[in-house]
Protein backbone atom coordinates (compact mmCIF):
# COMPACT_ATOMS: atom_id res chain seq x y z
CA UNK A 1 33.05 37.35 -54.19
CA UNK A 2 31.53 34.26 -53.29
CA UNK A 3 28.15 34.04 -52.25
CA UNK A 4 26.51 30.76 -50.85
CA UNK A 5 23.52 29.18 -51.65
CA UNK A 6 21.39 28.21 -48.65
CA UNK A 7 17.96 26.74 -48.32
CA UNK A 8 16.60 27.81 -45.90
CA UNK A 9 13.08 28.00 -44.74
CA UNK A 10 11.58 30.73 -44.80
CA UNK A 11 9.94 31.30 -41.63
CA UNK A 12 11.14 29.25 -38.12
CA UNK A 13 8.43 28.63 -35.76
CA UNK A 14 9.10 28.84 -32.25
CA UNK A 15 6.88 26.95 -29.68
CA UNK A 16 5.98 29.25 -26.14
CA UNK A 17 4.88 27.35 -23.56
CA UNK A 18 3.62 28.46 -20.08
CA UNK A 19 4.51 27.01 -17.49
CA UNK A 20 1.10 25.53 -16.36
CA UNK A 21 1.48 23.79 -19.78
CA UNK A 22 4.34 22.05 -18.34
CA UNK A 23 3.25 18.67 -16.89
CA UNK A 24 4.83 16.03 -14.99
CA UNK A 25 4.55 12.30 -17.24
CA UNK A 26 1.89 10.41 -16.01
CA UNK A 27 3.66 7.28 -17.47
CA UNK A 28 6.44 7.17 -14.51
CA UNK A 29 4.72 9.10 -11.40
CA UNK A 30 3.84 7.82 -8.27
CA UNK A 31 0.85 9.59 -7.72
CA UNK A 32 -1.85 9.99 -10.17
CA UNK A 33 -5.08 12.52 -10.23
CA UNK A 34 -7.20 12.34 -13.42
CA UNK A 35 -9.95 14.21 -14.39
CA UNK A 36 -12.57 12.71 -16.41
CA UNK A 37 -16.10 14.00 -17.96
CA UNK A 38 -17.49 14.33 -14.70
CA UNK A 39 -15.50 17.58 -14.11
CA UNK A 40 -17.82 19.12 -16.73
CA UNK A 41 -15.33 21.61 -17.75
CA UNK A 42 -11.39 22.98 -17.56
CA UNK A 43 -11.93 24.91 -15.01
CA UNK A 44 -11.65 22.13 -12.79
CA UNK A 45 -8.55 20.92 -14.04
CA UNK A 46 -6.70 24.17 -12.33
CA UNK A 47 -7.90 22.20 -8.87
CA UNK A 48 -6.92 18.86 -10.01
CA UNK A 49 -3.37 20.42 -11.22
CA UNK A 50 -2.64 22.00 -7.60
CA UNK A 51 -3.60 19.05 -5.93
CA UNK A 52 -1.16 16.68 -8.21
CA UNK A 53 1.09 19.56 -7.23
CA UNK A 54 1.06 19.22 -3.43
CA UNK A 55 0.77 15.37 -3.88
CA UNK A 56 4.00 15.61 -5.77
CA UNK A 57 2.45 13.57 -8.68
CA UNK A 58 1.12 14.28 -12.49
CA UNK A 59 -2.19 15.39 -13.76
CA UNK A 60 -3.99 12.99 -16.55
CA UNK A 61 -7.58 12.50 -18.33
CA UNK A 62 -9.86 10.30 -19.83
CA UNK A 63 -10.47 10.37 -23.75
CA UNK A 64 -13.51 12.70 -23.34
CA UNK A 65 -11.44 15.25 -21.69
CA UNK A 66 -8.58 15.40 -24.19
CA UNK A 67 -11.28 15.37 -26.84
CA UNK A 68 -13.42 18.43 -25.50
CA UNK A 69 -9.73 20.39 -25.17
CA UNK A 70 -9.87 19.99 -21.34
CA UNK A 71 -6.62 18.26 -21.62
CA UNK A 72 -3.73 17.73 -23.49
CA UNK A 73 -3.77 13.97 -25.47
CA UNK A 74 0.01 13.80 -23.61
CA UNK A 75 -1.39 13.07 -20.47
CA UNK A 76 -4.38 11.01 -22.06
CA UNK A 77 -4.89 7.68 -20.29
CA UNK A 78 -6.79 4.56 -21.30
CA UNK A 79 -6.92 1.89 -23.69
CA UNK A 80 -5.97 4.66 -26.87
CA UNK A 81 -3.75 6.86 -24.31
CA UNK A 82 -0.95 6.22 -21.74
CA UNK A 83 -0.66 3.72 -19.67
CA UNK A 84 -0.31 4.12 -15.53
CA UNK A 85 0.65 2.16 -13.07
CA UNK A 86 0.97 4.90 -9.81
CA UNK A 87 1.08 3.94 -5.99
CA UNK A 88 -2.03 5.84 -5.90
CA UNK A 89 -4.45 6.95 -8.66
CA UNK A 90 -7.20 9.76 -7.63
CA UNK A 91 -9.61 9.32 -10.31
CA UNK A 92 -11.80 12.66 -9.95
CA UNK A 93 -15.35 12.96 -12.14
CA UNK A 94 -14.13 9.47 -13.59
CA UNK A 95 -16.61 7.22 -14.69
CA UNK A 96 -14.45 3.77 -15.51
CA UNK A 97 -14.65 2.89 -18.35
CA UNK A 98 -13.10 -0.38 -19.44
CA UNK A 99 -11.42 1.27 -22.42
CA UNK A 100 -9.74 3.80 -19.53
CA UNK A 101 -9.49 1.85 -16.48
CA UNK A 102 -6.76 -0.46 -19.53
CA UNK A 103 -4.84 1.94 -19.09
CA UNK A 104 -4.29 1.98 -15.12
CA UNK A 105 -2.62 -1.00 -13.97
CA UNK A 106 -4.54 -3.82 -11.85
CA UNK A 107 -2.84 -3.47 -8.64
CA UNK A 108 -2.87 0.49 -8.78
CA UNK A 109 -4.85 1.62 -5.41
CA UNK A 110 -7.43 3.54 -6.38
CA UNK A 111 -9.46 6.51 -4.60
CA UNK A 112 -12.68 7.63 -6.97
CA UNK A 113 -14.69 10.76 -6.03
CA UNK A 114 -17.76 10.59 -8.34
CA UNK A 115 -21.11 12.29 -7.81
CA UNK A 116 -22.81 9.01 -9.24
CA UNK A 117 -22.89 6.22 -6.98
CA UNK A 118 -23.60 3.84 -9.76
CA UNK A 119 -20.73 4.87 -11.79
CA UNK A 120 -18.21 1.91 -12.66
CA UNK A 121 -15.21 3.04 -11.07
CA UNK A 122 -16.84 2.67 -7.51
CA UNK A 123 -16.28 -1.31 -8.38
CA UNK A 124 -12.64 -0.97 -8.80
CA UNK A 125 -11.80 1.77 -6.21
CA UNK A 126 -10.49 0.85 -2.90
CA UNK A 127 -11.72 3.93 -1.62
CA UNK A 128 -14.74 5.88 -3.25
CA UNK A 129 -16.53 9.30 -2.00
CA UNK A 130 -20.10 9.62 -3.76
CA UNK A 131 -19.53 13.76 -4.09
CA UNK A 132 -19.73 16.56 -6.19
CA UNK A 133 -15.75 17.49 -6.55
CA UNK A 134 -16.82 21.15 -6.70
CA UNK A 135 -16.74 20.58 -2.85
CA UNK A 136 -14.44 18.35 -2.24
CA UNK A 137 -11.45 19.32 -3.79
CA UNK A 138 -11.72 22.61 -2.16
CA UNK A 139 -11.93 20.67 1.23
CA UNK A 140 -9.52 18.38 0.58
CA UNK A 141 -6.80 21.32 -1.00
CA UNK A 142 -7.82 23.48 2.20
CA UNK A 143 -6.91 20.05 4.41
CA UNK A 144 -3.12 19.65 3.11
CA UNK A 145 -2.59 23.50 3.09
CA UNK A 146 -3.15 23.34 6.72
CA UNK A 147 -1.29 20.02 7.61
CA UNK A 148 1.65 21.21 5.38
CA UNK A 149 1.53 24.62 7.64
CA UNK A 150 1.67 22.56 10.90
CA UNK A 151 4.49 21.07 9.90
CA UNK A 152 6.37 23.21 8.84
CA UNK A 153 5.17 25.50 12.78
CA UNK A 154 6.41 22.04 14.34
CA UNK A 155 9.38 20.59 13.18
């Protein structure tokens, strides 16, 4: 009787992922809403993920994000992450950097919602609302539910 000799390891580990950890690539969507520092938190990033969702685009961050655990460094953008170049980028609790706005391409249109009116993105943005997102996103989630309900009552 023969008996082969295998090497094998010893243990295989297998990788579970939920599906909330699933992303869309920022690197190729159309539609981009990052979260930066400004969020103060992951909670917010639950908001910022249905609202990519219903915009049919990805979810990203700035370094400090992916650094506090907020984010994974996948969908990290700036100068040491991923580079964008979206129809539209929503840039929510964003400050704007220089080392993250390298990683958004120049002609990108831009819409910042920051609740500092002196923060750096505001001179980049084509459209900026000085706002706490804790409000806004609520309002603005609230907004498409409806319109997406009225068209889908009239055809």
């Amino acid at each position: 009787r023969l008996e082969p000799e295998l090497n094998l390891p010893a243990t295989t580990h297998i990788r579970h992922e939920a599906a909330a950890d699933r992303r869309l690539p920022v690197e190729h969507a159309k539609v981009v809403v990052a979260g930066g520092r400004g969020m103060g938190g992951a909670e917010g990033f639950a908001l910022l993920q249905e609202l990519a969702a219903r915009l049919g685009g990805a979810l990203g961050g700035s370094l400090p994000t992916v650094d506090a655990g907020w984010m994974p460094v996948s969908h990290q953008i700036g100068q040491s992450g991923k580079y964008v170049a979206p129809e539209l980028y929503l840039a929510v609790g964003i400050s704007g950097t220089a080392q993250h706005m390298a990683g958004v391409h120049p002609g990108t249109r831009i819409v910042a919602i920051n609740k500092d009116p002196e923060a750096d993105i505001f001179r980049i943005a084509e459209v900026g609302l000085v706002a706490d997102w804790q409000t806004v996103l609520p309002a603005l989630l609230g907004q498409l539910a409806a319109d997406n309900d009225e068209r889908r009552n009239n055809p």
